[in-house]
C-alpha atoms as a PDB file:
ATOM      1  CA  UNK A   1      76.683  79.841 107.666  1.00  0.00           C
ATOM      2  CA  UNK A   2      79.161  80.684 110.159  1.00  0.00           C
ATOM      3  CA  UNK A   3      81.370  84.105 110.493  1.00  0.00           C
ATOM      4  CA  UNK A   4      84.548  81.655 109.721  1.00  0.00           C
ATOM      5  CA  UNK A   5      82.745  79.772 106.822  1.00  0.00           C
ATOM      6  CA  UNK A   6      81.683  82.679 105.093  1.00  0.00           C
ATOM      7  CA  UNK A   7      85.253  84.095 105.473  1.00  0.00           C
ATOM      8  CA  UNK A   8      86.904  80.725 104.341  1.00  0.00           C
ATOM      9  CA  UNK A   9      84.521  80.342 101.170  1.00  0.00           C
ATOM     10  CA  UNK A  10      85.317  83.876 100.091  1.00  0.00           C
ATOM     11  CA  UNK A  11      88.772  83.318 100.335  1.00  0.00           C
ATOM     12  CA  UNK A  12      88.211  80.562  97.883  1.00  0.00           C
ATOM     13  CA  UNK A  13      86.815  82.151  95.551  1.00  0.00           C
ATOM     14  CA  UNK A  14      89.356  84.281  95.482  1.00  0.00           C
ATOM     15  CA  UNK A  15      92.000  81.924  94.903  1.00  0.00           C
ATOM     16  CA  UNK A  16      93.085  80.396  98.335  1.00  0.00           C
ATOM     17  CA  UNK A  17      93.738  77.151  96.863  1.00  0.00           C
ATOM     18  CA  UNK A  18      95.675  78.019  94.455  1.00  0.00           C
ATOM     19  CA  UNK A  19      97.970  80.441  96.436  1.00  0.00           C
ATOM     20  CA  UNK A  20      98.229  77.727  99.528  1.00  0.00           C
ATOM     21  CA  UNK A  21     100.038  75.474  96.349  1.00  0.00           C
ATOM     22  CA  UNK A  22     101.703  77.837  94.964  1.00  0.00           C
ATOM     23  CA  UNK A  23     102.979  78.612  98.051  1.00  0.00           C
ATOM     24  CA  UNK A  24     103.798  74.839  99.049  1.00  0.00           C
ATOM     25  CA  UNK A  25     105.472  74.962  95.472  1.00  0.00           C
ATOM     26  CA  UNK A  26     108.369  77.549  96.785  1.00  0.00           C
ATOM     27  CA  UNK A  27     108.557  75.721 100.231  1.00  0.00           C
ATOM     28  CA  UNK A  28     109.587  72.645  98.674  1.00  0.00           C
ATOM     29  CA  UNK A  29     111.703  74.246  96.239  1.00  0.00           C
ATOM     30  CA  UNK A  30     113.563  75.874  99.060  1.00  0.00           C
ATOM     31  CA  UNK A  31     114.148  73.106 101.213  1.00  0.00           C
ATOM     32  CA  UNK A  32     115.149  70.832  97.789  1.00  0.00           C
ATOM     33  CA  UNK A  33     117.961  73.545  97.744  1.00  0.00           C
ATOM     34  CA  UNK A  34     118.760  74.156 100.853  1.00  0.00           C
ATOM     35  CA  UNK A  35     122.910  72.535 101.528  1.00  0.00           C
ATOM     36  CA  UNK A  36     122.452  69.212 103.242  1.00  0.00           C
ATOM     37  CA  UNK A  37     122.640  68.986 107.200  1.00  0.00           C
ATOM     38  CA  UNK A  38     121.386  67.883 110.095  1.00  0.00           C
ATOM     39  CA  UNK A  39     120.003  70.785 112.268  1.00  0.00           C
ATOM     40  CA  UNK A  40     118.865  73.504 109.555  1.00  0.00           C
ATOM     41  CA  UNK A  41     117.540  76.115 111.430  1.00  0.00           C
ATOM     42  CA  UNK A  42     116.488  77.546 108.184  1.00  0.00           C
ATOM     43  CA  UNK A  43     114.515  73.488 106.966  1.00  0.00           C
ATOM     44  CA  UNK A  44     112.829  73.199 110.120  1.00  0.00           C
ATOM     45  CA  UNK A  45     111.380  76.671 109.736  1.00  0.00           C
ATOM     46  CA  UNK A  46     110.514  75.620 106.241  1.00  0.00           C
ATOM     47  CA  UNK A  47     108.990  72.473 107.021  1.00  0.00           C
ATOM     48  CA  UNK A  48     106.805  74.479 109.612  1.00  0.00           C
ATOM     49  CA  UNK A  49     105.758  76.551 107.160  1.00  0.00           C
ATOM     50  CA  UNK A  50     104.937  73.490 104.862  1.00  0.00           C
ATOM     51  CA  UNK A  51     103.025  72.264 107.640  1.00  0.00           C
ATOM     52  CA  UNK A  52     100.839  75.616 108.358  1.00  0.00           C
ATOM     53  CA  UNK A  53      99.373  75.112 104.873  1.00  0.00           C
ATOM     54  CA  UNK A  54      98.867  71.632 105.522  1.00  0.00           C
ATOM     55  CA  UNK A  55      96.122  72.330 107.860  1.00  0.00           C
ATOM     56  CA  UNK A  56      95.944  76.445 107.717  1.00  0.00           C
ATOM     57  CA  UNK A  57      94.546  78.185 110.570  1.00  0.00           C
ATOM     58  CA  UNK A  58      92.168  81.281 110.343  1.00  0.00           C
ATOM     59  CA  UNK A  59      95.900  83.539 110.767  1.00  0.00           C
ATOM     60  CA  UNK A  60      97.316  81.797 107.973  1.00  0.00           C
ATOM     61  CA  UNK A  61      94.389  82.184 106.065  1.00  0.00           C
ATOM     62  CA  UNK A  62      93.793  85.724 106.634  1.00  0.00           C
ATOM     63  CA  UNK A  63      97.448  86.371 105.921  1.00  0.00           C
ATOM     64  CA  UNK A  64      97.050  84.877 102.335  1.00  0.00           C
ATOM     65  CA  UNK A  65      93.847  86.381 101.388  1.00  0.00           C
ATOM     66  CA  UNK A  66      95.684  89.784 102.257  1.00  0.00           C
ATOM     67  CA  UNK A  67      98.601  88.989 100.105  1.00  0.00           C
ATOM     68  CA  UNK A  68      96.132  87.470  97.094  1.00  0.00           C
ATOM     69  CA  UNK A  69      94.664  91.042  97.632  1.00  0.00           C
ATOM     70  CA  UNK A  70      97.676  93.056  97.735  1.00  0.00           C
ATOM     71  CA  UNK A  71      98.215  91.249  94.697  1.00  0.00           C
ATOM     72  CA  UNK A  72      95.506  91.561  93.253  1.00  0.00           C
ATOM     73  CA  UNK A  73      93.167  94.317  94.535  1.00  0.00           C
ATOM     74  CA  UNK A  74      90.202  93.690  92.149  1.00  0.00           C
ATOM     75  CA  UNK A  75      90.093  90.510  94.135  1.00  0.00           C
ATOM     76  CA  UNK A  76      89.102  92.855  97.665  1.00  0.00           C
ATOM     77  CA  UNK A  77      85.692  93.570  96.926  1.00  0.00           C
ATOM     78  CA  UNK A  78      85.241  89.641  97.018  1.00  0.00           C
ATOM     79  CA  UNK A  79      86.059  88.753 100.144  1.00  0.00           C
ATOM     80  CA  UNK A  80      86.217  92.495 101.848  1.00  0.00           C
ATOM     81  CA  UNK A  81      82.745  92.384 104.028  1.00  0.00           C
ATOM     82  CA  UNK A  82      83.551  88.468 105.412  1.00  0.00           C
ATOM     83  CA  UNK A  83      86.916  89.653 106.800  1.00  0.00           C
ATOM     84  CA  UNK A  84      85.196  92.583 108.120  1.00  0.00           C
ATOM     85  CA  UNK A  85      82.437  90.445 110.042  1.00  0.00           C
ATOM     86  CA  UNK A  86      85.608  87.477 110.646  1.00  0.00           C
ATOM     87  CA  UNK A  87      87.894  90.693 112.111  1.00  0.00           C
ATOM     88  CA  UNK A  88      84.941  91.867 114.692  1.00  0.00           C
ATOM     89  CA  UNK A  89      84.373  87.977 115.460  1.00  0.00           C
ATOM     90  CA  UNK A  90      88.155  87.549 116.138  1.00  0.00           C
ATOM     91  CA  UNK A  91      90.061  90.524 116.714  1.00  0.00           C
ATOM     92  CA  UNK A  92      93.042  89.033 116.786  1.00  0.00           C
ATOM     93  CA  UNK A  93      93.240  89.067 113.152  1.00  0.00           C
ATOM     94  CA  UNK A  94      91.680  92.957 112.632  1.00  0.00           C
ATOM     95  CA  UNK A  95      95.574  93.917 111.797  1.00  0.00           C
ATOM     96  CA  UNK A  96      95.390  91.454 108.505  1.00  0.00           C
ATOM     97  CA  UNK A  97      92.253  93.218 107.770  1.00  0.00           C
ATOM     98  CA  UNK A  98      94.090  96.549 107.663  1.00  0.00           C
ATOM     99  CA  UNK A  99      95.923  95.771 105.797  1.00  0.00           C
ATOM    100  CA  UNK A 100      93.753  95.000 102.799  1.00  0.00           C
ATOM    101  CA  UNK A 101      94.091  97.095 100.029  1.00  0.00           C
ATOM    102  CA  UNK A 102      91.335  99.932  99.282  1.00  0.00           C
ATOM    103  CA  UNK A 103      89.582  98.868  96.191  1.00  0.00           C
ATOM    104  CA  UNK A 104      87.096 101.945  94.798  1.00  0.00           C
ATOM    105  CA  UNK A 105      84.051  99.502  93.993  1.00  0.00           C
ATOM    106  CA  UNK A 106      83.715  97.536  97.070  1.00  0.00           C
ATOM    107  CA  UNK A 107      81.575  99.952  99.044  1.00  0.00           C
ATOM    108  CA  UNK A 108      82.418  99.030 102.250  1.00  0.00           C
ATOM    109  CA  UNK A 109      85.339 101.657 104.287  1.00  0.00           C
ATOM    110  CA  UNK A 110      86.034 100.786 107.993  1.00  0.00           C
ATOM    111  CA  UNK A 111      88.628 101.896 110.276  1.00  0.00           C
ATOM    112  CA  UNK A 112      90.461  99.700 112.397  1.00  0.00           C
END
């Protein structure tokens, strides 16, 4: 299994899914109340958003998976040693990894 696989079915379990439509959910709710206009600055940042989690990239992903975390910190053990191994393959995205939130059990401590 590859670095990003690994990384992408921990996020899962973790409740990617769910926070990508729950996330979709304020979006749309947002734009449905946005005042009616052509040119929204504000809806076409929106819709780009909308579209991001439409087909999520490995920074959106890592961005969620840090907010599920932050959330949630049980949840950082989970998926803590994929981002680590996704963070050295890509370290573009070692700053989301920073910022995950210390969780006491998960045995692994590394320093960015």
């Amino acid at each position: 299994m590859s670095v990003e696989s690994e990384f992408v079915r921990a996020a899962l379990e973790i409740g990617l899914a769910e926070a990508v439509a729950e996330t979709m959910r304020d979006i749309d709710r947002a734009i449905a109340e946005l005042p009616q206009g052509p040119g929204s600055r504000y809806a076409k940042r929106l819709d780009n958003q909308r579209d991001s989690l439409r087909r999520p990239t490995l920074r959106t992903t890592a961005a969620l998976v840090v907010s599920i975390c932050i959330a949630d910190p049980s949840r950082t053990p989970i998926v803590r040693r994929a981002f680590a191994r996704l963070a050295d393959r890509h370290p573009e995205l070692a700053g989301f990894y920073g910022q995950l939130p210390a969780a006491a059990d998960d045995g692994l401590r590394r320093t960015a």
